[in-house]
Protein backbone atom coordinates (compact mmCIF):
# COMPACT_ATOMS: atom_id res chain seq x y z
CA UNK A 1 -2.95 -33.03 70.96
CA UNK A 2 0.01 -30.65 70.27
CA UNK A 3 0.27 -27.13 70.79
CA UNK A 4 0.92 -24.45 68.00
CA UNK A 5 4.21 -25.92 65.67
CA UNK A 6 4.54 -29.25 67.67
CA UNK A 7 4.46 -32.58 65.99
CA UNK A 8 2.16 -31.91 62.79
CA UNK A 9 0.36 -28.71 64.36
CA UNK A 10 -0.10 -25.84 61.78
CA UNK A 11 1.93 -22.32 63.28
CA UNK A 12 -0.27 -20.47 60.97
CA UNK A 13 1.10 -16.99 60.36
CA UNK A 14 0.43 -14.11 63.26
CA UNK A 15 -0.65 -17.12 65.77
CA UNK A 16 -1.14 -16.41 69.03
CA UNK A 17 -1.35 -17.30 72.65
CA UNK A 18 -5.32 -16.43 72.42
CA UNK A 19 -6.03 -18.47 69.45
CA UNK A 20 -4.01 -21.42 70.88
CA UNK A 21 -6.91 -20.98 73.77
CA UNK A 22 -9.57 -21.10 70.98
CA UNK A 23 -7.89 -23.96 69.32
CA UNK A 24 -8.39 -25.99 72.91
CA UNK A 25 -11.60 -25.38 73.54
CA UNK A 26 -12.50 -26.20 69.90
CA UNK A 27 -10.67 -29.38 70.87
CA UNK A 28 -13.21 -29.70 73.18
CA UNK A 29 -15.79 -29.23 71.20
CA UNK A 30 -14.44 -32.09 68.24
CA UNK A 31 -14.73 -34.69 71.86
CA UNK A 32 -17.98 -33.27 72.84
CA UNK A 33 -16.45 -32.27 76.25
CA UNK A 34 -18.08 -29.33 78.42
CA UNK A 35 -15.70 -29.05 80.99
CA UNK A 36 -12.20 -30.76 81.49
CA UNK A 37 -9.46 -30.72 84.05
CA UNK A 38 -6.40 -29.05 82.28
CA UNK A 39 -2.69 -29.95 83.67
CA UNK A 40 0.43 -27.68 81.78
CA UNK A 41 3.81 -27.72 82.37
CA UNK A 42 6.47 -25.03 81.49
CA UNK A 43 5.82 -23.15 78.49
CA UNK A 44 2.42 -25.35 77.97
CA UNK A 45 1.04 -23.44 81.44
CA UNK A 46 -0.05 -19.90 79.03
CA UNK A 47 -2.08 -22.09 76.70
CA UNK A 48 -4.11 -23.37 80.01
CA UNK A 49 -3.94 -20.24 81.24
CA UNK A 50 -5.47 -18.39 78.52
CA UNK A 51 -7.84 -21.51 78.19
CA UNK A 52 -9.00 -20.75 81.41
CA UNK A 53 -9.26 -16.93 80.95
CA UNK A 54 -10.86 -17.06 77.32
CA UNK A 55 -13.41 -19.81 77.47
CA UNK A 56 -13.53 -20.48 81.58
CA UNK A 57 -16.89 -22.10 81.42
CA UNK A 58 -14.71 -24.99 79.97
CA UNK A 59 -12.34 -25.43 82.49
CA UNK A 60 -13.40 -27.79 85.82
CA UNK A 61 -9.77 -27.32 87.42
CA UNK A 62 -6.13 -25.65 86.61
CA UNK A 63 -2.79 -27.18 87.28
CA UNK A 64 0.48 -25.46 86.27
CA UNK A 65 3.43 -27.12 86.79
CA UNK A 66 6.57 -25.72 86.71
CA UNK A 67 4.95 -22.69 84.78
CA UNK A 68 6.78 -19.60 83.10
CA UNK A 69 5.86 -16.61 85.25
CA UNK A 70 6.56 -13.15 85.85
CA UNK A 71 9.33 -12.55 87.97
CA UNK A 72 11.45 -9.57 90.08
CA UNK A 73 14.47 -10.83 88.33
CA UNK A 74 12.95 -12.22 84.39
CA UNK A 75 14.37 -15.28 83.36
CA UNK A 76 16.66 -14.09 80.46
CA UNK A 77 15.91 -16.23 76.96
CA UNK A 78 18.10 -17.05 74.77
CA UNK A 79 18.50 -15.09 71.64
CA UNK A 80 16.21 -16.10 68.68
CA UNK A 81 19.31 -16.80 65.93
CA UNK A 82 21.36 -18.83 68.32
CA UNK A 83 17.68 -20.93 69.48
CA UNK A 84 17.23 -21.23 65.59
CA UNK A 85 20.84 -22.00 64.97
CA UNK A 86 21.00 -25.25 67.69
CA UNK A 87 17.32 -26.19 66.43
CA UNK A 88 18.64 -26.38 62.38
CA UNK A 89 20.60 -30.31 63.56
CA UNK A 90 19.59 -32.93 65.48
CA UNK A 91 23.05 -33.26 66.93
CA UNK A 92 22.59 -30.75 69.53
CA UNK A 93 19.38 -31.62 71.14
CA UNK A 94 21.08 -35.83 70.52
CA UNK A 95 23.77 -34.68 72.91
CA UNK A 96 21.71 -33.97 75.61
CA UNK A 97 19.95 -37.28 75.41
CA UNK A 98 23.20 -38.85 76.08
CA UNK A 99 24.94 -36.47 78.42
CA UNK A 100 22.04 -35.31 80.52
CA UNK A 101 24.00 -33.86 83.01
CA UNK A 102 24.61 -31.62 80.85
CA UNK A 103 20.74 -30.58 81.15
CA UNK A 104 20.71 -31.24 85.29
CA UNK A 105 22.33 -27.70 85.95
CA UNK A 106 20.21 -25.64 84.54
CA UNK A 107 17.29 -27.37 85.13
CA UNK A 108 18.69 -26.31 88.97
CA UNK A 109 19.36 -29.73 89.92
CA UNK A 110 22.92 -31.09 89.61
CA UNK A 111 23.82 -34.27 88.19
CA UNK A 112 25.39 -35.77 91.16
CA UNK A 113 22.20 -35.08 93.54
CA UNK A 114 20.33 -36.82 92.01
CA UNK A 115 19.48 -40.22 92.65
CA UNK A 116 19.54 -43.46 89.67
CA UNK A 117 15.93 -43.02 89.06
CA UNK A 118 15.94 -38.83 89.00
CA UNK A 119 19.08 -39.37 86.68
CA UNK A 120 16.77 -41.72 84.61
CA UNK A 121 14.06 -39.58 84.63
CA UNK A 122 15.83 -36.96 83.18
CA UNK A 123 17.26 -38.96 81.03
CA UNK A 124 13.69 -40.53 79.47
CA UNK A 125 12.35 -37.06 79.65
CA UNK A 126 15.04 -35.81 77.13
CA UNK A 127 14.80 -38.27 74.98
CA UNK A 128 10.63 -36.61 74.83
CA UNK A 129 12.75 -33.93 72.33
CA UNK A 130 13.31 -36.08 69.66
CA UNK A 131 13.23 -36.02 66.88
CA UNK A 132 13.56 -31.55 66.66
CA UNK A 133 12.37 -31.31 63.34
CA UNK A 134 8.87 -31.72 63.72
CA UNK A 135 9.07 -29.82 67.05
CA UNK A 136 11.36 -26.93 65.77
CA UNK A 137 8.48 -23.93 65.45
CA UNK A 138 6.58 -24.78 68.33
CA UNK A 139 10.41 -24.05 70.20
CA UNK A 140 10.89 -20.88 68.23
CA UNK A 141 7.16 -20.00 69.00
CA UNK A 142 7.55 -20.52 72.56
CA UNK A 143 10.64 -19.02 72.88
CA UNK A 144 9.85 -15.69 70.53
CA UNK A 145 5.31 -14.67 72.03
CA UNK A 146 5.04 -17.49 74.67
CA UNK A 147 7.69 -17.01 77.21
CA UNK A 148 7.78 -13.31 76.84
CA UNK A 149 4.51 -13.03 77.36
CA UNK A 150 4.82 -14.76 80.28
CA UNK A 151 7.60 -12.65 81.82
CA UNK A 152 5.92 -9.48 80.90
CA UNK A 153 3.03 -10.26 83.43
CA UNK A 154 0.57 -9.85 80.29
CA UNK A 155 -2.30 -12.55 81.80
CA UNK A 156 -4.86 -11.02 84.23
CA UNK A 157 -4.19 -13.37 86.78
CA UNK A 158 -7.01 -11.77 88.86
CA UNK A 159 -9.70 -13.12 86.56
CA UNK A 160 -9.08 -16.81 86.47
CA UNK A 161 -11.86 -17.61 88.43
CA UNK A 162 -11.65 -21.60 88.53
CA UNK A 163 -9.62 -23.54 91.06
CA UNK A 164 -6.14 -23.33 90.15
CA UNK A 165 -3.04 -25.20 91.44
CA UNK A 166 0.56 -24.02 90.81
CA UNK A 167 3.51 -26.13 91.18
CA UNK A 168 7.32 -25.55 91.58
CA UNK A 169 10.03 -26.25 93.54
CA UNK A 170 12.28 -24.80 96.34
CA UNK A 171 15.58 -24.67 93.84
CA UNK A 172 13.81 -24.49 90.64
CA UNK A 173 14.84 -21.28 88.42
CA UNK A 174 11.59 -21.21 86.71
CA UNK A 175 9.79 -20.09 88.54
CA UNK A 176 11.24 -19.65 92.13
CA UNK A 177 9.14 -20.45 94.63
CA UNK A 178 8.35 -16.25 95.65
CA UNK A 179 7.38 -15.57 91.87
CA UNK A 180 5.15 -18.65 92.42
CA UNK A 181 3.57 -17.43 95.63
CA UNK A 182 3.50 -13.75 94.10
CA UNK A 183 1.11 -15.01 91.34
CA UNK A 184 -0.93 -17.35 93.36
CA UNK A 185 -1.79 -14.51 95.63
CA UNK A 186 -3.70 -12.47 92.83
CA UNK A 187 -5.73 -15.93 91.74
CA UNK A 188 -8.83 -15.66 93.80
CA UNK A 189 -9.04 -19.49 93.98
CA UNK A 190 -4.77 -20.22 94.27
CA UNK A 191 -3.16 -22.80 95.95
CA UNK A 192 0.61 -23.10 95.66
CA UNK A 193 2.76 -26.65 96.30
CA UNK A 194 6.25 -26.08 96.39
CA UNK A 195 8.62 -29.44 96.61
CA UNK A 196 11.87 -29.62 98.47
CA UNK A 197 13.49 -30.46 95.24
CA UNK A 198 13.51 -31.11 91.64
CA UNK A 199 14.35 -28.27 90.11
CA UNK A 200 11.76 -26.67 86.83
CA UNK A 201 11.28 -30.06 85.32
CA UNK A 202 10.39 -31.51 89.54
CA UNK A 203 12.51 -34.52 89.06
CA UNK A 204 12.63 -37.28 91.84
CA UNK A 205 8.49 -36.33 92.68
CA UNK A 206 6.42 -38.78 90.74
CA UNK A 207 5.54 -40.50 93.33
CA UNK A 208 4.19 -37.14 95.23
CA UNK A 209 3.27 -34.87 92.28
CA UNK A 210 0.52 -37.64 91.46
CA UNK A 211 -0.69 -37.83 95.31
CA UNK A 212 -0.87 -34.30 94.90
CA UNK A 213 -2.54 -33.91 91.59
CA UNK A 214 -5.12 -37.01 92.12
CA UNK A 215 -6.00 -34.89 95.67
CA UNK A 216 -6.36 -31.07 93.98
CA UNK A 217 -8.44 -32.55 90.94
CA UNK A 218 -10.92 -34.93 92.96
CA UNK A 219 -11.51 -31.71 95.12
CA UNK A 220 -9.98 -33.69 98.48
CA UNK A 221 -8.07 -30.37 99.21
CA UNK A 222 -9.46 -27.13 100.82
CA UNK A 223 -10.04 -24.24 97.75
């Protein structure tokens, strides 16, 4: 499945972070699933949020990796016309496919530390952009309600009620690893694993991030 304006999802008009919720769990319903583990990562981690807040009864376990959250010091996005500008070509997006170290920095991992499979990783992870067409208002969407909802601490964190997992890492930029622990504390069932690297998209930590995962979701580790 894709979320709201990704690959052949309608971004009906007035769409919203709620109804992207009600959209899941009528996914749910379509696969005649009661409950489900749901994983998220980045900008995907407010639709399993708000899955988790709006239809809980659905949700077994919550994992967010690497998830936009509210911050002392808000990640600043950039502006709409110059997102919608780089989204109109291909080119853009093309170039960092073959210059990911272009991508490494701000991703708050440099090029040169990583190793030849982190620099492949990133590499096969940005070629997961392409083509931008069919992805182009599911960027806008997340870039114009999802992330700012995010960074305006607009989810009652309080009332997610199932087990719930975040993930970052110790030099990641979204989200550090104190707006990570900040939000964990107000989930009455949190747990927090930070890495010693990988920056937001945790490269270098497959091998670890699916120890982790397979532990948290078969209930191995304490609640």
């Amino acid at each position: 499945m894709s979320r709201y304006g990704y690959l052949g999802s309608e971004l009906s008009p007035g769409a919203t972070t709620t109804g992207q919720a009600d959209a899941l769990a009528a996914l749910l319903d379509a696969l005649s699933l009661d409950r489900a583990h749901v994983v998220s990562l980045s900008a995907g981690s407010m639709a399993a949020a708000r899955l988790a807040l709006s239809h809980r009864d659905r949700v077994e376990r919550l994992v967010l990796e690497s998830p936009v959250l509210p911050a002392a010091r808000p990640l600043r996005l950039p502006p709409t016309f110059v997102l919608r500008a780089m989204l109109r070509s291909e080119r853009p997006t093309w170039l960092t496919t073959v210059r990911p170290s272009l991508v490494a920095r701000a991703s708050g991992v440099g090029w040169t530390n990583l190793d030849a499979d982190g620099q492949a990783e990133l590499a096969e992870i940005m070629t997961t952009l392409l083509p931008v067409h069919p992805r182009r208002a599911g960027m806008i969407f997340d870039n114009v309600v999802t992330a700012p909802e995010m960074l305006a601490d607009q989810l009652p964190w309080e009332e997610i009620s199932v087990p719930t997992l975040v993930v970052t890492a110790e030099d990641s930029p979204l989200p550090r690893p104190a707006a990570a622990r900040a939000v964990v504390d107000r989930l009455p069932r949190g747990n927090l694993l930070v890495l010693p690297r990988g920056g937001h998209l945790l490269l270098g930590n497959i091998g670890p991030l699916r120890a982790a995962l397979a532990a948290f979701l078969t209930d191995i580790t304490p609640r």
